[in-house]
Protein backbone atom coordinates (compact mmCIF):
# COMPACT_ATOMS: atom_id res chain seq x y z
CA UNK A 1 0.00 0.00 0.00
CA UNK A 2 1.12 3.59 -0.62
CA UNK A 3 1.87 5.66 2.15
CA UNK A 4 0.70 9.23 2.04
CA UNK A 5 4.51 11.08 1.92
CA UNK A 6 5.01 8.60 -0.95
CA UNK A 7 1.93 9.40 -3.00
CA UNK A 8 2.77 12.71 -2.67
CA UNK A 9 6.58 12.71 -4.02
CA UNK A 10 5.06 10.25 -6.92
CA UNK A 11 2.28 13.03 -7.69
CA UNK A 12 5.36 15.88 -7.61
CA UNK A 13 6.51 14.22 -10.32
CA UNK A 14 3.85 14.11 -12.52
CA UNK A 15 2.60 17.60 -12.03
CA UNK A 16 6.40 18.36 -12.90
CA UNK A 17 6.16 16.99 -16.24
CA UNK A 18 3.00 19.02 -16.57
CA UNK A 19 3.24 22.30 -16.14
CA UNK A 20 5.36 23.02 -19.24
CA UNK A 21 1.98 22.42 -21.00
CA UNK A 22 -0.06 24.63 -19.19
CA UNK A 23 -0.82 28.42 -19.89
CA UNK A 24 1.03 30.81 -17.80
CA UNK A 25 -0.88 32.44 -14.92
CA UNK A 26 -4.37 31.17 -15.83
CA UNK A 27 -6.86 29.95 -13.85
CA UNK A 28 -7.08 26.13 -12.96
CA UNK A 29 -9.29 24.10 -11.06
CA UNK A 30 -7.96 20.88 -9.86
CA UNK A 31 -11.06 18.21 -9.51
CA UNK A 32 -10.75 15.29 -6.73
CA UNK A 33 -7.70 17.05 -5.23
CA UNK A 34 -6.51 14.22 -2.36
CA UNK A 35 -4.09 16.11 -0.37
CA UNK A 36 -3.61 19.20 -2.47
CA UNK A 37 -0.01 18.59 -2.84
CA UNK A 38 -0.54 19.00 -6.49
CA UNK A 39 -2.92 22.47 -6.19
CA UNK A 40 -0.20 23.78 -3.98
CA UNK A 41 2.43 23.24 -6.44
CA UNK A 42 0.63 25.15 -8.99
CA UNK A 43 -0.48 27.88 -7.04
CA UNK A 44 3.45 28.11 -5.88
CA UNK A 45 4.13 28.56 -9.62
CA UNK A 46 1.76 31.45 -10.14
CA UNK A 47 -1.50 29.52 -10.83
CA UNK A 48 -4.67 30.68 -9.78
CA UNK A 49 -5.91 27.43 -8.69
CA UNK A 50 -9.14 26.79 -6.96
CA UNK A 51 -9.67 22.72 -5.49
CA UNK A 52 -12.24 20.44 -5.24
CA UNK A 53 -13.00 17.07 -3.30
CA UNK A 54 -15.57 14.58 -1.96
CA UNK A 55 -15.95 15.49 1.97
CA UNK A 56 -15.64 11.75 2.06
CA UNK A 57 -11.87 11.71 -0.03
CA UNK A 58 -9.62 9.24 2.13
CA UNK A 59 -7.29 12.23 2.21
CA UNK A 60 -9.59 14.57 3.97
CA UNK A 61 -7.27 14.34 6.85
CA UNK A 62 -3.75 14.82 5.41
CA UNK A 63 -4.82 18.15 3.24
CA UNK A 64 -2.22 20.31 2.93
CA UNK A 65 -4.02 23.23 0.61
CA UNK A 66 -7.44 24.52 0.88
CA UNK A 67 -9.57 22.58 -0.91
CA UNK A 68 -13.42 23.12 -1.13
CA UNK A 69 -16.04 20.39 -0.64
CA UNK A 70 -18.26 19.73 -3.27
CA UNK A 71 -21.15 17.07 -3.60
CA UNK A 72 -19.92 14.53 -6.25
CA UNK A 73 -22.08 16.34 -8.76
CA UNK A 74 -22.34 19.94 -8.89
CA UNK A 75 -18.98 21.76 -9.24
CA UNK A 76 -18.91 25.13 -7.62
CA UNK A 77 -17.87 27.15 -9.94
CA UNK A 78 -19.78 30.03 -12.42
CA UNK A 79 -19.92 28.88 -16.31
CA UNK A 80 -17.13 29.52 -18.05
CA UNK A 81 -15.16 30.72 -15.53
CA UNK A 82 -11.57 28.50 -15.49
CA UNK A 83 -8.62 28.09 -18.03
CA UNK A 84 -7.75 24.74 -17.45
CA UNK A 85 -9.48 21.73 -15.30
CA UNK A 86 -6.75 19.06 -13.80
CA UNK A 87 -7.18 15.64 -12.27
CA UNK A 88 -4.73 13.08 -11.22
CA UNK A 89 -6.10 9.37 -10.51
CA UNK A 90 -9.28 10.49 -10.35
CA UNK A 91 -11.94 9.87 -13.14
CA UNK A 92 -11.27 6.06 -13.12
CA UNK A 93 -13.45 6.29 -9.38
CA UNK A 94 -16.13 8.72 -10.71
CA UNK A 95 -19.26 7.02 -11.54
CA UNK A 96 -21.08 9.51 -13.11
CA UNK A 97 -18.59 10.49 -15.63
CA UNK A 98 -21.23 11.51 -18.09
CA UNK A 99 -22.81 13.94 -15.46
CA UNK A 100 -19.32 15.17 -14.12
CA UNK A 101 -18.14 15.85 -17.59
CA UNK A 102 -21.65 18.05 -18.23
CA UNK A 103 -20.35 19.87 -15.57
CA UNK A 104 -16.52 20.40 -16.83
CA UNK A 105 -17.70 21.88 -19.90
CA UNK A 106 -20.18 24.08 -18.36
CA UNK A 107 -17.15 25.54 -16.25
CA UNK A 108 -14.38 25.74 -19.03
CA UNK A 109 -13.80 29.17 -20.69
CA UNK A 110 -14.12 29.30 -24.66
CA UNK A 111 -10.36 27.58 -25.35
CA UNK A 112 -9.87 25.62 -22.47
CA UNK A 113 -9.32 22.32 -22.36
CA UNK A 114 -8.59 19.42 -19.71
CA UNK A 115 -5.34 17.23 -18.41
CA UNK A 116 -6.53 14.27 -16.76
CA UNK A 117 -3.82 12.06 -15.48
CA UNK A 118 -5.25 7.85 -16.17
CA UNK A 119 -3.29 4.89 -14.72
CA UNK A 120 -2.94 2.06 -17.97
CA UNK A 121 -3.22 -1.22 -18.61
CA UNK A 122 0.54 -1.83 -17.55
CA UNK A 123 -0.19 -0.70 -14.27
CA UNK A 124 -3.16 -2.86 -13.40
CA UNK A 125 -1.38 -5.79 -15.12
CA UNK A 126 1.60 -4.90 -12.46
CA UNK A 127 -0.14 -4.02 -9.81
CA UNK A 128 -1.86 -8.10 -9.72
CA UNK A 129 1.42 -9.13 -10.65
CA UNK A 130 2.88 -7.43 -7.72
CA UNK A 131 -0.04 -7.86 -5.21
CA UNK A 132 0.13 -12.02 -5.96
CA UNK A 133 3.98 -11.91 -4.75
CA UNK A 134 2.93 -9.60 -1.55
CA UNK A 135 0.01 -12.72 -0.83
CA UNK A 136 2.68 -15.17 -1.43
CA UNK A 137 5.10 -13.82 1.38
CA UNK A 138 2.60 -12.93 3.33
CA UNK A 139 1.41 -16.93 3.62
CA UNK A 140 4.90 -17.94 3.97
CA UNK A 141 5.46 -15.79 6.83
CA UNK A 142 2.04 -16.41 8.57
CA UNK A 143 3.19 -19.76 10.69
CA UNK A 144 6.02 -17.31 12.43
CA UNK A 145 4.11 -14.14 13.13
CA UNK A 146 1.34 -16.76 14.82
CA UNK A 147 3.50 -18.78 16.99
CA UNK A 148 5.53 -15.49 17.52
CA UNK A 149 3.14 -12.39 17.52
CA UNK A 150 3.83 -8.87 18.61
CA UNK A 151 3.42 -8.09 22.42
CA UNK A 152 0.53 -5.37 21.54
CA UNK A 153 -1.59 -8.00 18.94
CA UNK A 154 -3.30 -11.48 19.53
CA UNK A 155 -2.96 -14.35 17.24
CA UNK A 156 -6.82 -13.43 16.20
CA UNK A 157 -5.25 -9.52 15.36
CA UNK A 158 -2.91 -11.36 13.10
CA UNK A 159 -4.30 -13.94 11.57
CA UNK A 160 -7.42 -11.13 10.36
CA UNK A 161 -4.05 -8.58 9.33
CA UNK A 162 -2.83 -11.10 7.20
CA UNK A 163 -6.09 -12.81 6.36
CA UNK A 164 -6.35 -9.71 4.55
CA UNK A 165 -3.28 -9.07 3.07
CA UNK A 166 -2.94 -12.67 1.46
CA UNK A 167 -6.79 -12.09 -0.10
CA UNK A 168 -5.98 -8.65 -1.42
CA UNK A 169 -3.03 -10.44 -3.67
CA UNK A 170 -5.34 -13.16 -4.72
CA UNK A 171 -8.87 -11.71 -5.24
CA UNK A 172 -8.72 -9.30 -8.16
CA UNK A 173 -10.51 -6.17 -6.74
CA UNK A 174 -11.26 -3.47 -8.66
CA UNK A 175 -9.19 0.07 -8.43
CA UNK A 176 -11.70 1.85 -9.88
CA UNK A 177 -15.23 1.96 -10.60
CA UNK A 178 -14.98 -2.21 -11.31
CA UNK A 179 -16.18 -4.62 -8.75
CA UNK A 180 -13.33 -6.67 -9.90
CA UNK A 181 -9.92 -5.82 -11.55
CA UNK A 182 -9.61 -8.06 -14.86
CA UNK A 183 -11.95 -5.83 -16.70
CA UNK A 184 -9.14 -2.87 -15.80
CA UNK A 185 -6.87 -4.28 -17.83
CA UNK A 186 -8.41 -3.42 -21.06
CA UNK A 187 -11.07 -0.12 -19.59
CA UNK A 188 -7.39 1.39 -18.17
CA UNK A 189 -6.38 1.10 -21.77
CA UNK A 190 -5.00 4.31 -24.12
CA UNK A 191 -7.70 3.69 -27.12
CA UNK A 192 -10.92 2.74 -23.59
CA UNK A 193 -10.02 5.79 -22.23
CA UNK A 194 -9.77 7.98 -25.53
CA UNK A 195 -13.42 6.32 -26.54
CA UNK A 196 -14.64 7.06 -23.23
CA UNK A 197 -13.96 10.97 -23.59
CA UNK A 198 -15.62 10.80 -27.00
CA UNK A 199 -18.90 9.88 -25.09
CA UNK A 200 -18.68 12.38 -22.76
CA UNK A 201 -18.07 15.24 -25.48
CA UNK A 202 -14.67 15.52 -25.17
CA UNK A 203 -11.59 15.33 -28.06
CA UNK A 204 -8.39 13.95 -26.92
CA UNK A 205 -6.04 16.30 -28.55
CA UNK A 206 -2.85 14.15 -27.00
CA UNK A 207 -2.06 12.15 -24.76
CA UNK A 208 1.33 11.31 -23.36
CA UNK A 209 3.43 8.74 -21.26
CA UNK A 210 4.56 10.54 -17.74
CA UNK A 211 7.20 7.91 -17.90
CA UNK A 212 7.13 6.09 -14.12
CA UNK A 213 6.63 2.85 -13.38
CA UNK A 214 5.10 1.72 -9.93
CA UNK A 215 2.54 -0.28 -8.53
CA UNK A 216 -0.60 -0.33 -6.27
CA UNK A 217 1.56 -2.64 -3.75
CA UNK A 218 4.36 0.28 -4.62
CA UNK A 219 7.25 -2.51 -5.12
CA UNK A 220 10.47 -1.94 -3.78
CA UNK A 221 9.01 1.78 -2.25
CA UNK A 222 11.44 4.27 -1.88
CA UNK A 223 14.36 1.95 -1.97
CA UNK A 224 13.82 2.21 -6.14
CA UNK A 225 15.17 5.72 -7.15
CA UNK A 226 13.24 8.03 -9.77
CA UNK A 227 15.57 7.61 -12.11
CA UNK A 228 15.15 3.78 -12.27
CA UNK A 229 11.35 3.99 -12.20
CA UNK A 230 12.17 6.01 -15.76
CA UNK A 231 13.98 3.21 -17.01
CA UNK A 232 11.70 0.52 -15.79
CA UNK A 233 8.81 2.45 -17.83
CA UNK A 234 10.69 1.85 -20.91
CA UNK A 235 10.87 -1.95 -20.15
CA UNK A 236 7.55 -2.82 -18.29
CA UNK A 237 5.01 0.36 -19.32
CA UNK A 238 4.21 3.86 -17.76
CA UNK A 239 2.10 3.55 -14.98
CA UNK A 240 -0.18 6.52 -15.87
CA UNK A 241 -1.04 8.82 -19.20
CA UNK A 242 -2.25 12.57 -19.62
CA UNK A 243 -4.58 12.99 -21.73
CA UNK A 244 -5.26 16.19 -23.03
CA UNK A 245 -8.70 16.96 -23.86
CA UNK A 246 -11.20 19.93 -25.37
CA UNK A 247 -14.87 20.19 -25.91
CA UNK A 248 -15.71 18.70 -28.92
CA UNK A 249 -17.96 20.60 -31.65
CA UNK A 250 -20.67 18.17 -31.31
CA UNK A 251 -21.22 15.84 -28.68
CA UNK A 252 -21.59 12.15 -30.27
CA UNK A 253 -25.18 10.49 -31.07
């Protein structure tokens, strides 16, 4: 599992590769913020960035920007009234992407357009990959943590810890709006996401690799430098995509 300082050095280094491709000075809103380390970068680079997230966001606790609460379905915001919207990890957990993306092109100015950071098939397909070898050390090590357990836990405590952390490997859960993960490997996809904006009125004008490779059971952590998470992206697949998208002239029939 990522740990919150982690996520947030990983998510500095998208929003690095980013901001070359943003206008200078305008006006952003950031949708499904998490911490805000990302709408505090841009607003340190002269932004004007305003942030939204779920009052329910598993990061509600570790915010380090302000970030205003919205209900999952009506974005605060006048018509036409920002430059750019930005998300990171997000869209694959919205539900009502069709309603949400209403929304975003009620907001954007005439010209603006949308960067939505996606994780790929090559990160699901990891991520099991990863998760199956976590399960597998986790049942090897099981016998000694029960004969053996901390001072502060119970054999019960353990054996539900690690009842837990063998399933997760094994069971293919969905990360995003799935019930289960297999499906992920093709909806994470560059050509499922790039259909899905075409039914929400959208264009995908590019889309590009941010170039990292990690996992959902983050593998190796932060003994595995930047620099080699580069070069394993080359080899085993990004773990994420922007995709940069504008209204398009007509939404689809």
């Amino acid at each position: 599992m990522l740990d919150v300082d982690y996520l947030n050095l990983l998510r500095h280094m998208e929003i690095e590769e980013l901001v070359p491709v943003l206008p200078p000075g305008c006006r952003i809103l950031e949708f499904g913020s998490g911490t805000g380390q990302q709408a505090r970068y841009l607003a340190e680079h002269g932004f004007d960035v305003v942030a939204i997230d779920l009052p329910t966001s598993n990061y509600a606790r570790n915010r380090i920007f302000p970030i205003q609460e919205y209900d999952g379905s009506t974005i605060p915001l006048p018509d036409r009234s920002v430059d750019v919207i930005f998300s990171s990890n997000v869209l694959e957990h919205v539900e009502n992407l069709a309603e949400i993306s209403t929304e975003f092109r009620r907001i954007l100015k005439p010209g603006g357009f949308a960067v939505h950071v996606l994780p790929t098939s090559a990160w699901r397909f990891w991520s099991f990959a990863t998760g199956a070898a976590e399960s597998l050390k986790a049942v090897v090590e099981l016998p000694r943590q029960l004969l053996k357990p901390r001072a502060d836990e119970g054999r019960i405590t353990v054996l539900k810890r690690e009842g837990r952390r063998i399933g997760s490997g094994f069971i293919p859960r969905g990360h995003g709006t799935s019930a289960e993960g297999i499906s992920e490997l093709w909806t994470f996809s560059r050509s499922a996401w790039r259909r899905r904006f075409g039914r929400c009125g959208f264009k995908v004008v590019e889309d590009r690799s941010i170039g990292l490779f990690y996992t959902g059971t983050m593998l190796l952590g932060d003994d595995l430098s930047f620099e080699r998470r580069r070069l394993l992206s080359r080899i085993f697949g990004s773990s994420t995509r922007a995709y940069r998208v504008e209204i398009a002239e007509r939404r689809p029939d």
